[in-house]
C-alpha atoms as a PDB file:
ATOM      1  CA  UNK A   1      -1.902  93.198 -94.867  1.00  0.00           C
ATOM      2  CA  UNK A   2      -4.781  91.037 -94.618  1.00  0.00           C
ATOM      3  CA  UNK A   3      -8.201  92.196 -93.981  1.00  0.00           C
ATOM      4  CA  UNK A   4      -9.788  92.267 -90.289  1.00  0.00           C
ATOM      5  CA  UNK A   5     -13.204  91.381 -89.380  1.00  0.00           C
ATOM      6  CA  UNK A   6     -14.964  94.499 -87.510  1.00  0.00           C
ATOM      7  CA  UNK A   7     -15.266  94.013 -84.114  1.00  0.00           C
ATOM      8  CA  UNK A   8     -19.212  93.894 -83.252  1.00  0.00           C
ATOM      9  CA  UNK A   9     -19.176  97.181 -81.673  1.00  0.00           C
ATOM     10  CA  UNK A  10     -17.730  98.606 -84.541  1.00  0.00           C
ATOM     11  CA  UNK A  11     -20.571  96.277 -86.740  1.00  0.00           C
ATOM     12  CA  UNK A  12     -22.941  98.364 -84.801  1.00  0.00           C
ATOM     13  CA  UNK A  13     -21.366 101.724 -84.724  1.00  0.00           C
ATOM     14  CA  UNK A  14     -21.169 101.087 -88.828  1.00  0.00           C
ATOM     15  CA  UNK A  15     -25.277 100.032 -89.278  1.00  0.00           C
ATOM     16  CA  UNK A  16     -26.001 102.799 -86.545  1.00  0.00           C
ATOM     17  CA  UNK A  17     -24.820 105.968 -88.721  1.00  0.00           C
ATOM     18  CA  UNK A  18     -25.624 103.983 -92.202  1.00  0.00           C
ATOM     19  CA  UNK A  19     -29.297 104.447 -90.502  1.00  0.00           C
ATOM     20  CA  UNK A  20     -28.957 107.756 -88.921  1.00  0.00           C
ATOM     21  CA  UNK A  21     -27.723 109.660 -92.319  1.00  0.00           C
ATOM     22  CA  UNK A  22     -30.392 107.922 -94.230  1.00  0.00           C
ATOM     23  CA  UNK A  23     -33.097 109.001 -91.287  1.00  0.00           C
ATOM     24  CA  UNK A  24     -31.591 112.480 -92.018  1.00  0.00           C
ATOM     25  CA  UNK A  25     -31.924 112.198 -95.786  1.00  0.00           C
ATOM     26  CA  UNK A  26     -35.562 111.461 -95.208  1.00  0.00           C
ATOM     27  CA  UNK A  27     -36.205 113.966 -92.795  1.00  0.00           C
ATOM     28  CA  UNK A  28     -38.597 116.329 -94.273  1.00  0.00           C
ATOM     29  CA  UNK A  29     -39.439 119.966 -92.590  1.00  0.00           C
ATOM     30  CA  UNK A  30     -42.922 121.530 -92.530  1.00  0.00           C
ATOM     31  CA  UNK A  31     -42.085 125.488 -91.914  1.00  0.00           C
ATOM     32  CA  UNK A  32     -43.587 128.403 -93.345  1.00  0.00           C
ATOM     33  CA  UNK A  33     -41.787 128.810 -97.009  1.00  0.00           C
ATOM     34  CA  UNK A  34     -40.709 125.384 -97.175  1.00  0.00           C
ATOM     35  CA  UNK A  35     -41.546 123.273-100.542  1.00  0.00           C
ATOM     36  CA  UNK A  36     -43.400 120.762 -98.397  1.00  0.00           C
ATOM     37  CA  UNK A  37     -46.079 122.729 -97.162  1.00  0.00           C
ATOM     38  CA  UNK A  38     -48.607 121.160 -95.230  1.00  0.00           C
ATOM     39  CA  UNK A  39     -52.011 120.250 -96.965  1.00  0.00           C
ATOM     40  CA  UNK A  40     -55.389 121.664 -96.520  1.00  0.00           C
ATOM     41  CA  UNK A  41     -57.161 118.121 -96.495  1.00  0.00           C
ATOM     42  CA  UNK A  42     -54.821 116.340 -94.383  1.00  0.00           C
ATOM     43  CA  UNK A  43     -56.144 114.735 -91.099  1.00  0.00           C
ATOM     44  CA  UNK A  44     -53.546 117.012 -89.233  1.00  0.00           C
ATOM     45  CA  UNK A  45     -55.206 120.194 -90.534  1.00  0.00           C
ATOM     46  CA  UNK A  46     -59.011 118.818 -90.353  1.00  0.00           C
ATOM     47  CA  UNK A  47     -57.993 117.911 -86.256  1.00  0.00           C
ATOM     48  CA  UNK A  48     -56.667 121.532 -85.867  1.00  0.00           C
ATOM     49  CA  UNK A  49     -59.944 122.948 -86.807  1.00  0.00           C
ATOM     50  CA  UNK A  50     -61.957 120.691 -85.006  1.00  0.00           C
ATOM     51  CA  UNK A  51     -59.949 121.613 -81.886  1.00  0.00           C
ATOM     52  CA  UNK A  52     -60.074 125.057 -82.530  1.00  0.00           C
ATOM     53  CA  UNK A  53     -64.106 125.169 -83.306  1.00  0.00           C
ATOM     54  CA  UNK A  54     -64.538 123.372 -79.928  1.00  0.00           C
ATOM     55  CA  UNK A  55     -62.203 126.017 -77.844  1.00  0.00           C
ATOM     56  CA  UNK A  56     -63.884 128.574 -79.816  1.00  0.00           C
ATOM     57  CA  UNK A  57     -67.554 127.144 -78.527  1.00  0.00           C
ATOM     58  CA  UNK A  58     -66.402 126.370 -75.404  1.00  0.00           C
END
């Protein structure tokens, strides 16, 4: 039996879930008890407490 080229929608249904499972692999959660805990010093955290120091004086 000889080997078939893929079709292109299957071509893109095969690059489209190669990238989606290695989106997932990379996915990374920030949640309370989670090994990638969000940092002190990050611009994220130094935002937040800007933001809350101006509600707070507002």
């Amino acid at each position: 039996m000889a080997v078939t080229r893929l079709k292109r929608k299957d071509r893109k249904n095969k690059t489209t879930s190669r990238l989606e499972v290695k989106f997932l692999k990379g996915a990374t959660n920030i949640e309370k008890g989670s090994r990638s805990l969000q940092s002190k010093t990050d611009q994220l955290a130094k935002n937040n407490a800007l933001l809350a120091k101006l509600v707070a004086s507002a």
